[in-house]
ModelCIF file with pLDDT and N, C-alpha, C, O atoms, coordinates in Angstrom:
data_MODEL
#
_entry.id   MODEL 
#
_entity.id                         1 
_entity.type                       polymer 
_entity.pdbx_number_of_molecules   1 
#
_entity_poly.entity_id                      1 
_entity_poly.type                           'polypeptide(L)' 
_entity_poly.nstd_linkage                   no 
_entity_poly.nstd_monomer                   no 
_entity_poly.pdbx_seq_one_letter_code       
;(UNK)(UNK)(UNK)(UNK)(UNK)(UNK)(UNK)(UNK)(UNK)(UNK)(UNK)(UNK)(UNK)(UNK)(UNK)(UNK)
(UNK)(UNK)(UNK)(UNK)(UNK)(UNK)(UNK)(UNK)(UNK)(UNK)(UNK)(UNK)(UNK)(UNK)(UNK)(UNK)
(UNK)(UNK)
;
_entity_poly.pdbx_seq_one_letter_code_can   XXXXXXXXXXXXXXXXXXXXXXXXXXXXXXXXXX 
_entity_poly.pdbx_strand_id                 A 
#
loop_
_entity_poly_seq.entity_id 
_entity_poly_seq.num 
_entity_poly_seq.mon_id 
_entity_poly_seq.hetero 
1 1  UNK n 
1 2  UNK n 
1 3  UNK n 
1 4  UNK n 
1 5  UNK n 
1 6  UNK n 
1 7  UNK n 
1 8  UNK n 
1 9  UNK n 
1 10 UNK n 
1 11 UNK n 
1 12 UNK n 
1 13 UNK n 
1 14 UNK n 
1 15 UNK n 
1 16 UNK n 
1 17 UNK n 
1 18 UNK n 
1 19 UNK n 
1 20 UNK n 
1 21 UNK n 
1 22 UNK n 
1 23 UNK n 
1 24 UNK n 
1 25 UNK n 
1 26 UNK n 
1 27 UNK n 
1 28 UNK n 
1 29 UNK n 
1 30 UNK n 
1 31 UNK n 
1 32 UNK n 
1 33 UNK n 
1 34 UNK n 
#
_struct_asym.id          A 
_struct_asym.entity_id   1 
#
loop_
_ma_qa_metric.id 
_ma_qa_metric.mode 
_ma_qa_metric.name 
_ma_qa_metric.software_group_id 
_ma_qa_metric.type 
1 global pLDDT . pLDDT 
2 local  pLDDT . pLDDT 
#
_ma_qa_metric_global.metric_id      1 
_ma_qa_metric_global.metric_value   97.44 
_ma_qa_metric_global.model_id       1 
_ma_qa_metric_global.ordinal_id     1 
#
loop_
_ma_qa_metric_local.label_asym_id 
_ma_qa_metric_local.label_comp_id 
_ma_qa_metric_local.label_seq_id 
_ma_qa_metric_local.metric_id 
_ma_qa_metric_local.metric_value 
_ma_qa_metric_local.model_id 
_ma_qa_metric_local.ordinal_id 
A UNK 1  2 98.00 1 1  
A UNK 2  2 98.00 1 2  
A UNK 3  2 98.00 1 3  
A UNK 4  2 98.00 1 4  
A UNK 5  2 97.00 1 5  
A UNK 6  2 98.00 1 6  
A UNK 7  2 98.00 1 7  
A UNK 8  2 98.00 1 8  
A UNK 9  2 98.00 1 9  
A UNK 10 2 98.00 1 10 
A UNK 11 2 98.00 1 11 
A UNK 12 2 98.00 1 12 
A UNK 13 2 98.00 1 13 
A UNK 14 2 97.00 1 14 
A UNK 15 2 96.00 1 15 
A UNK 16 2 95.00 1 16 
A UNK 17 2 94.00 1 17 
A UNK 18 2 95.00 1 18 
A UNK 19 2 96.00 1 19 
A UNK 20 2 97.00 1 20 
A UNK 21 2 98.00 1 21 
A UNK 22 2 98.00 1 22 
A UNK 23 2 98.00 1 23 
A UNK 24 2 98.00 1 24 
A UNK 25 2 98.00 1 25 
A UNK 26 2 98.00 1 26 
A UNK 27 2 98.00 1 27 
A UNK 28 2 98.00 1 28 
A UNK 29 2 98.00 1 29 
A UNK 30 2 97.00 1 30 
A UNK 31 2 97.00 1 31 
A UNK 32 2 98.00 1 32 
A UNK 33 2 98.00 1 33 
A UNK 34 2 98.00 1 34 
#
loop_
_atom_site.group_PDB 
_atom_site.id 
_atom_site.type_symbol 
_atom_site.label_atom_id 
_atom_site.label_alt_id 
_atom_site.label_comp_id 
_atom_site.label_asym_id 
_atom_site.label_entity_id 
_atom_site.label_seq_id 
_atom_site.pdbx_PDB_ins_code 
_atom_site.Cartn_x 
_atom_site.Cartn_y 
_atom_site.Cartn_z 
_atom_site.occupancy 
_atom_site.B_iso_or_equiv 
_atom_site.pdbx_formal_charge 
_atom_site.auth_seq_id 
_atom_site.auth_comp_id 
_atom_site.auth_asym_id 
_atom_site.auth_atom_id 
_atom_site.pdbx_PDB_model_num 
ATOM 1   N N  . UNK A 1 1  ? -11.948 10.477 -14.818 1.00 98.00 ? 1  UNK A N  1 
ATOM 2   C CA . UNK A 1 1  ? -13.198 11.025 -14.280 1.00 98.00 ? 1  UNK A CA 1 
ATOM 3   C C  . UNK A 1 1  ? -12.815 12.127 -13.300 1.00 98.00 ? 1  UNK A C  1 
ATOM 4   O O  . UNK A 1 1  ? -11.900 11.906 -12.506 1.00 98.00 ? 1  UNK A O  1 
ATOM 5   N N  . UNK A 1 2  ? -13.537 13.461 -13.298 1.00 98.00 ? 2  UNK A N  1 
ATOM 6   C CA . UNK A 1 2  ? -13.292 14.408 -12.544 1.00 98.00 ? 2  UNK A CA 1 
ATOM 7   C C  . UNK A 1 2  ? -14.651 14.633 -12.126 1.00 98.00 ? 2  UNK A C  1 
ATOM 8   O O  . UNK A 1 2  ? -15.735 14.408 -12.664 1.00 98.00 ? 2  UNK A O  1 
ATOM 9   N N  . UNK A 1 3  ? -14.064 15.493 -10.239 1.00 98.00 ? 3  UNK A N  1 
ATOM 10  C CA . UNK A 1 3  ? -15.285 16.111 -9.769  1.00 98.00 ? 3  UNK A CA 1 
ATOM 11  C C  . UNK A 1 3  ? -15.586 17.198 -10.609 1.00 98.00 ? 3  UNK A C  1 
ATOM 12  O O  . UNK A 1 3  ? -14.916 17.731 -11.493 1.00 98.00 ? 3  UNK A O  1 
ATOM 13  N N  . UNK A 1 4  ? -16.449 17.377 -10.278 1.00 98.00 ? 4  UNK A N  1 
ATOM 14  C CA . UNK A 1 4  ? -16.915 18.870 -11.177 1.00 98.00 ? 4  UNK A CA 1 
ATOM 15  C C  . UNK A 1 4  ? -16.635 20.503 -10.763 1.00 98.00 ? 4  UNK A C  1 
ATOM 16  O O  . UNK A 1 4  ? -16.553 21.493 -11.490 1.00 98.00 ? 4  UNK A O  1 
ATOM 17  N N  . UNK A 1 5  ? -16.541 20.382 -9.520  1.00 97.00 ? 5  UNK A N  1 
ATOM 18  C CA . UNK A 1 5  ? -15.657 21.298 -8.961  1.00 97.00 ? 5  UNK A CA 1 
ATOM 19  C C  . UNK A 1 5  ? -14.135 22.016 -9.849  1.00 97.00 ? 5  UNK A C  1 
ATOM 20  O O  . UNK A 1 5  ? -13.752 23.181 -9.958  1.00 97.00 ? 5  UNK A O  1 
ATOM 21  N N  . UNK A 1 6  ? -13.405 20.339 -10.508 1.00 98.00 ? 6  UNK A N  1 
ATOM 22  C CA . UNK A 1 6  ? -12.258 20.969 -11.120 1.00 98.00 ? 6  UNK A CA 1 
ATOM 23  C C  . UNK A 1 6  ? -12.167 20.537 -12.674 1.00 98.00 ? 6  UNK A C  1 
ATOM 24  O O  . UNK A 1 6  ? -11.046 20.396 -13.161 1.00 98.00 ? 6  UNK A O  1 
ATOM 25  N N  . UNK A 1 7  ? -13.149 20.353 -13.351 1.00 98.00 ? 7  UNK A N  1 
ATOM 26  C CA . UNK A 1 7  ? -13.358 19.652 -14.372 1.00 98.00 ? 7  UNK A CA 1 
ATOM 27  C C  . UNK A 1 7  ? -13.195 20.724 -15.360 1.00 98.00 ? 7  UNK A C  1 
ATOM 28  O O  . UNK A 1 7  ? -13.987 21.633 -15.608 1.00 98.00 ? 7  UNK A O  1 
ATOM 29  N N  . UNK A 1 8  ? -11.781 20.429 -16.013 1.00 98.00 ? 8  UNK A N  1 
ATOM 30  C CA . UNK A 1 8  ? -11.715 21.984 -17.424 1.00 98.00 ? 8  UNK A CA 1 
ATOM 31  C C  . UNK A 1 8  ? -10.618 22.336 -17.143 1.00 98.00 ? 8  UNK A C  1 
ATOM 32  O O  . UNK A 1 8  ? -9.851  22.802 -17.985 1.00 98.00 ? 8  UNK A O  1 
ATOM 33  N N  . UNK A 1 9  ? -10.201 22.128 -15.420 1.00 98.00 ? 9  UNK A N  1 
ATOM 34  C CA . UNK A 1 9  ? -9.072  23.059 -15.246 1.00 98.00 ? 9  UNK A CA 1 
ATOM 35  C C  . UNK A 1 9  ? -8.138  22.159 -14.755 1.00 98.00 ? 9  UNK A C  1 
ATOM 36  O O  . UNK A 1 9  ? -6.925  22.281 -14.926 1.00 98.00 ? 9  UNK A O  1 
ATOM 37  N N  . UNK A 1 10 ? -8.605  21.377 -14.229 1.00 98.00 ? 10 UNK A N  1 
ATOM 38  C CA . UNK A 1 10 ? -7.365  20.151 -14.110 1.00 98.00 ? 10 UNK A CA 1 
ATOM 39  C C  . UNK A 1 10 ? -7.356  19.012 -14.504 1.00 98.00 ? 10 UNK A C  1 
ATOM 40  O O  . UNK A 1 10 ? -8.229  18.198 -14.200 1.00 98.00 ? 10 UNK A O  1 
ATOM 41  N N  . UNK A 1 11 ? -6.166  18.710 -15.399 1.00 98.00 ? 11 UNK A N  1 
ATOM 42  C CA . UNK A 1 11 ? -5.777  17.248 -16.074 1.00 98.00 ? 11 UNK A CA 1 
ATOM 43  C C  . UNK A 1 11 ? -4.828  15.921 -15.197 1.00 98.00 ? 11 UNK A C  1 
ATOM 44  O O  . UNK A 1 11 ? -3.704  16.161 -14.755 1.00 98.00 ? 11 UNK A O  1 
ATOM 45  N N  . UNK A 1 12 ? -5.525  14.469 -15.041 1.00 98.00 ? 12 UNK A N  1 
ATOM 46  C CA . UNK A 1 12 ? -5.008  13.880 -14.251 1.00 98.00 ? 12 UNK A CA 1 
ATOM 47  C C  . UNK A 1 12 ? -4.320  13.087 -15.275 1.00 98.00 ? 12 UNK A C  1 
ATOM 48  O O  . UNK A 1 12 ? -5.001  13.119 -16.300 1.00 98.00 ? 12 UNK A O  1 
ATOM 49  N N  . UNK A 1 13 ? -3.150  12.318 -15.444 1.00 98.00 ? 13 UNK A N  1 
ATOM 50  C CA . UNK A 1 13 ? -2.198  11.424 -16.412 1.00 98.00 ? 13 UNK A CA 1 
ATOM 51  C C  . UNK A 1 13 ? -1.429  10.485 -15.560 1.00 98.00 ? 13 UNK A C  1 
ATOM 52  O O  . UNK A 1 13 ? -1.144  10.390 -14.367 1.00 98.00 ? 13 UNK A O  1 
ATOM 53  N N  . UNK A 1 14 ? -1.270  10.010 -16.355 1.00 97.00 ? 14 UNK A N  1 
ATOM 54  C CA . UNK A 1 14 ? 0.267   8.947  -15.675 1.00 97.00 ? 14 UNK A CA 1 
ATOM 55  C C  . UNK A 1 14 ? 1.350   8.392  -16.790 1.00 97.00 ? 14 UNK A C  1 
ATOM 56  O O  . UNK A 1 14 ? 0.976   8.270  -17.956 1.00 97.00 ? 14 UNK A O  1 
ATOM 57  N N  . UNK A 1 15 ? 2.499   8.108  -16.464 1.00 96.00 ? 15 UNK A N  1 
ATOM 58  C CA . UNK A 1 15 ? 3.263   7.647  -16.877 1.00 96.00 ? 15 UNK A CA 1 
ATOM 59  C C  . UNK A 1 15 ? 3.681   5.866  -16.252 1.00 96.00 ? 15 UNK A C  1 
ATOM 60  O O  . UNK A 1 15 ? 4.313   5.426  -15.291 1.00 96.00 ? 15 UNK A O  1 
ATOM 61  N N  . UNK A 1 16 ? 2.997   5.315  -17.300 1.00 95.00 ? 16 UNK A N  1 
ATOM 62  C CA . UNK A 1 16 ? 3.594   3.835  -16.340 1.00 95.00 ? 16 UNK A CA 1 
ATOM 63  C C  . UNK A 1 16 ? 4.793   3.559  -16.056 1.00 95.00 ? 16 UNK A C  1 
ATOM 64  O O  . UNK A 1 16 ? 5.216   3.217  -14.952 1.00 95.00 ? 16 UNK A O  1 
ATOM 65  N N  . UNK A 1 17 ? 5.696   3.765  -17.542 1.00 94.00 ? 17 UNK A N  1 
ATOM 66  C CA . UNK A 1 17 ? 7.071   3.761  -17.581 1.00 94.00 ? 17 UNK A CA 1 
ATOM 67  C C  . UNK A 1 17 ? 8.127   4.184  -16.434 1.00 94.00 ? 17 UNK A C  1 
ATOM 68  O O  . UNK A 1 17 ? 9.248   3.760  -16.151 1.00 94.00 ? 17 UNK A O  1 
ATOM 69  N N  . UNK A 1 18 ? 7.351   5.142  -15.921 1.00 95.00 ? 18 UNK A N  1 
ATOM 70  C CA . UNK A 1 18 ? 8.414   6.336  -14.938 1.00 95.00 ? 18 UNK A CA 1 
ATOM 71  C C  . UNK A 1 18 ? 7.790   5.530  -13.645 1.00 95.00 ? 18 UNK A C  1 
ATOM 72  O O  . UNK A 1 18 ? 8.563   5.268  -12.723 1.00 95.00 ? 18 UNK A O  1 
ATOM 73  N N  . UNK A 1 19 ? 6.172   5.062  -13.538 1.00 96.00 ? 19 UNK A N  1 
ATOM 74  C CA . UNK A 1 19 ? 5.573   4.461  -12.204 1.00 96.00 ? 19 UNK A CA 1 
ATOM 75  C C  . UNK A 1 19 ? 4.751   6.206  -11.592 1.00 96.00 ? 19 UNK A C  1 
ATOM 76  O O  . UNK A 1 19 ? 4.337   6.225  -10.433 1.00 96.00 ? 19 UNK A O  1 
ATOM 77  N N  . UNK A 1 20 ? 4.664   6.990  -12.118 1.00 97.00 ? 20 UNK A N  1 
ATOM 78  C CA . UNK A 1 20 ? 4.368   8.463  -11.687 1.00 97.00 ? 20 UNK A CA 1 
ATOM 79  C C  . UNK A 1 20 ? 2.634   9.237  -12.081 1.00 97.00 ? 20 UNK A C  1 
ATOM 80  O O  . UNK A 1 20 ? 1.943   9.431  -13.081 1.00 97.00 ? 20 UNK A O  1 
ATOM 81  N N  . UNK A 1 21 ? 2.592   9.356  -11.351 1.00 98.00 ? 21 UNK A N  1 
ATOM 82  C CA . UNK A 1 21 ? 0.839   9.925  -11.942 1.00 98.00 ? 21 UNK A CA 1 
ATOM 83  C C  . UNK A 1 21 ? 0.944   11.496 -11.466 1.00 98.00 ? 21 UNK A C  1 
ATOM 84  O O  . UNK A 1 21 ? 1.619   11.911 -10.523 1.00 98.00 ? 21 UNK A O  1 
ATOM 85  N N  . UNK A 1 22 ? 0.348   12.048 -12.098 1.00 98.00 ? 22 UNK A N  1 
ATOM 86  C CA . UNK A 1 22 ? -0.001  13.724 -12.361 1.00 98.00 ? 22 UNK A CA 1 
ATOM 87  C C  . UNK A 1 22 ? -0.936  14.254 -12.066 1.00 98.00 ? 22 UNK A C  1 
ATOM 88  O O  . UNK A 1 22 ? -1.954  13.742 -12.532 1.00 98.00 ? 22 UNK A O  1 
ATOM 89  N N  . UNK A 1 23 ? -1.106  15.315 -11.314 1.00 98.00 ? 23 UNK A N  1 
ATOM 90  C CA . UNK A 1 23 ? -2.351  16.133 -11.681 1.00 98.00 ? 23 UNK A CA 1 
ATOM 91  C C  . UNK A 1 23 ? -1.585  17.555 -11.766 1.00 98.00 ? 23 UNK A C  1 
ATOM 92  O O  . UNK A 1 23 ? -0.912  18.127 -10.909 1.00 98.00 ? 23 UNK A O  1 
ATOM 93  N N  . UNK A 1 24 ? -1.959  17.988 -13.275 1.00 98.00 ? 24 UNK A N  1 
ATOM 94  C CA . UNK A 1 24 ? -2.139  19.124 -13.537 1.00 98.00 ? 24 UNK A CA 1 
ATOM 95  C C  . UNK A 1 24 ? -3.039  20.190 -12.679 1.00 98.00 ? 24 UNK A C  1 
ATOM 96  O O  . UNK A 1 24 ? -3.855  19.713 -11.890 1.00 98.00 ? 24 UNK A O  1 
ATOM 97  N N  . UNK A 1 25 ? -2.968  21.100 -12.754 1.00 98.00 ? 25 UNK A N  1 
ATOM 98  C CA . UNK A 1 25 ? -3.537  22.333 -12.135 1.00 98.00 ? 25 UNK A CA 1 
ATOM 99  C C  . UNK A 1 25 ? -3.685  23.476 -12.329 1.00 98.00 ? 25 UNK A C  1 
ATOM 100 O O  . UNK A 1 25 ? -3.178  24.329 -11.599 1.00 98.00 ? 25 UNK A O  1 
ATOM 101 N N  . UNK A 1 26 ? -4.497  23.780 -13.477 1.00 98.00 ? 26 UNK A N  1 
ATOM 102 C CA . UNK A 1 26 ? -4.637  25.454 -13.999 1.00 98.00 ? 26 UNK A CA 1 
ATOM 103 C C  . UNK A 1 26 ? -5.641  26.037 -13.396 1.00 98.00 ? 26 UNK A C  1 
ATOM 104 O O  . UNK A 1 26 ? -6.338  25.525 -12.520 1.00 98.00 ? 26 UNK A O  1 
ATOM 105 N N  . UNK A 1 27 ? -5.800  27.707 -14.090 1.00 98.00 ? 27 UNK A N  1 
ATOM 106 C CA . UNK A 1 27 ? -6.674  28.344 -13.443 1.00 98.00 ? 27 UNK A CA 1 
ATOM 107 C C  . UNK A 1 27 ? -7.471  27.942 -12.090 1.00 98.00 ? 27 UNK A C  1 
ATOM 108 O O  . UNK A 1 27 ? -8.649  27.667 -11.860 1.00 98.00 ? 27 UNK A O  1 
ATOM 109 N N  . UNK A 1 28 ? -6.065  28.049 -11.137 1.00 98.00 ? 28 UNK A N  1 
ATOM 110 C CA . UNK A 1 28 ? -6.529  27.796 -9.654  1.00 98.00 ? 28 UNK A CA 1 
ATOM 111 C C  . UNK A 1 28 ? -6.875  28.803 -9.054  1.00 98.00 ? 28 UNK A C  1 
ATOM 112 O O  . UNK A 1 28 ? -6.424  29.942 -9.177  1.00 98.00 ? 28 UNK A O  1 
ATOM 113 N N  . UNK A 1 29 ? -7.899  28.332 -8.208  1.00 98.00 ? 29 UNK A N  1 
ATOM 114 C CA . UNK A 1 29 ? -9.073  29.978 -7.211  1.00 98.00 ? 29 UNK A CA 1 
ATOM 115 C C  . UNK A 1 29 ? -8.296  29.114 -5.946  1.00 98.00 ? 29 UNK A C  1 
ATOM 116 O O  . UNK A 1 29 ? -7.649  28.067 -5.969  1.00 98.00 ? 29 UNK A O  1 
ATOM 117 N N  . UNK A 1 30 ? -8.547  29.747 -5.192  1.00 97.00 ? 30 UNK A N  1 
ATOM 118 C CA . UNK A 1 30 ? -8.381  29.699 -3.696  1.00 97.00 ? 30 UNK A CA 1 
ATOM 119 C C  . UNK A 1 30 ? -8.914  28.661 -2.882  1.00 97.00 ? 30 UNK A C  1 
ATOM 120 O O  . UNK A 1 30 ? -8.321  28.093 -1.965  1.00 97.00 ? 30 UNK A O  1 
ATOM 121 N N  . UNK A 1 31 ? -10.395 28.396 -3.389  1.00 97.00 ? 31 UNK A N  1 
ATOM 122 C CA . UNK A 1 31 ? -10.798 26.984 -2.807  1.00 97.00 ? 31 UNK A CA 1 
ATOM 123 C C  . UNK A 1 31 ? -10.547 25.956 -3.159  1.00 97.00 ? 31 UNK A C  1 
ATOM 124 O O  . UNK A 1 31 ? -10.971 24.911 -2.665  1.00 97.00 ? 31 UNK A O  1 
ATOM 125 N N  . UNK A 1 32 ? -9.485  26.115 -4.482  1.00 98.00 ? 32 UNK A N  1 
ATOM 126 C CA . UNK A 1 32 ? -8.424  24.634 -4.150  1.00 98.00 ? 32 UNK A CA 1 
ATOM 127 C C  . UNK A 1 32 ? -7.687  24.205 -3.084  1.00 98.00 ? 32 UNK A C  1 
ATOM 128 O O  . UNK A 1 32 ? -7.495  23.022 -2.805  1.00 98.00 ? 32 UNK A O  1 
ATOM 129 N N  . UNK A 1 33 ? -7.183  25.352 -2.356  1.00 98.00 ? 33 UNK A N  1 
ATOM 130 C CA . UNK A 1 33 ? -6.208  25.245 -1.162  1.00 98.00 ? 33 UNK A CA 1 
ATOM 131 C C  . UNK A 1 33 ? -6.382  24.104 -0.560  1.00 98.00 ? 33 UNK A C  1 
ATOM 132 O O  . UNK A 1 33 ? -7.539  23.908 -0.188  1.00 98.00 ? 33 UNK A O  1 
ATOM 133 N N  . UNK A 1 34 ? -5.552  23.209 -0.319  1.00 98.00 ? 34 UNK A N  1 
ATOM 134 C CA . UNK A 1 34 ? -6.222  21.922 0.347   1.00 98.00 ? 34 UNK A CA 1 
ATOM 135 C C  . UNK A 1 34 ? -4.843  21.111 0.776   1.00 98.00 ? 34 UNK A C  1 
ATOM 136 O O  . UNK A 1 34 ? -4.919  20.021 1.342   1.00 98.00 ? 34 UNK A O  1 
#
């Protein structure tokens, strides 16, 4: 589930195996800065 703010442009995943979770991050604007 994504806010809508970043919904399209960023993908969240995980790997159980590794214990590691992801967030991707494309076509980033500036008011991601955070």
């Amino acid at each position: 589930y994504y806010a809508d703010s970043v919904k399209g442009r960023f993908t969240i995943s995980r790997d159980n195996t590794k214990n590691t979770l992801y967030l991707q991050m494309s076509s980033l604007k500036p008011a991601d800065t955070a």
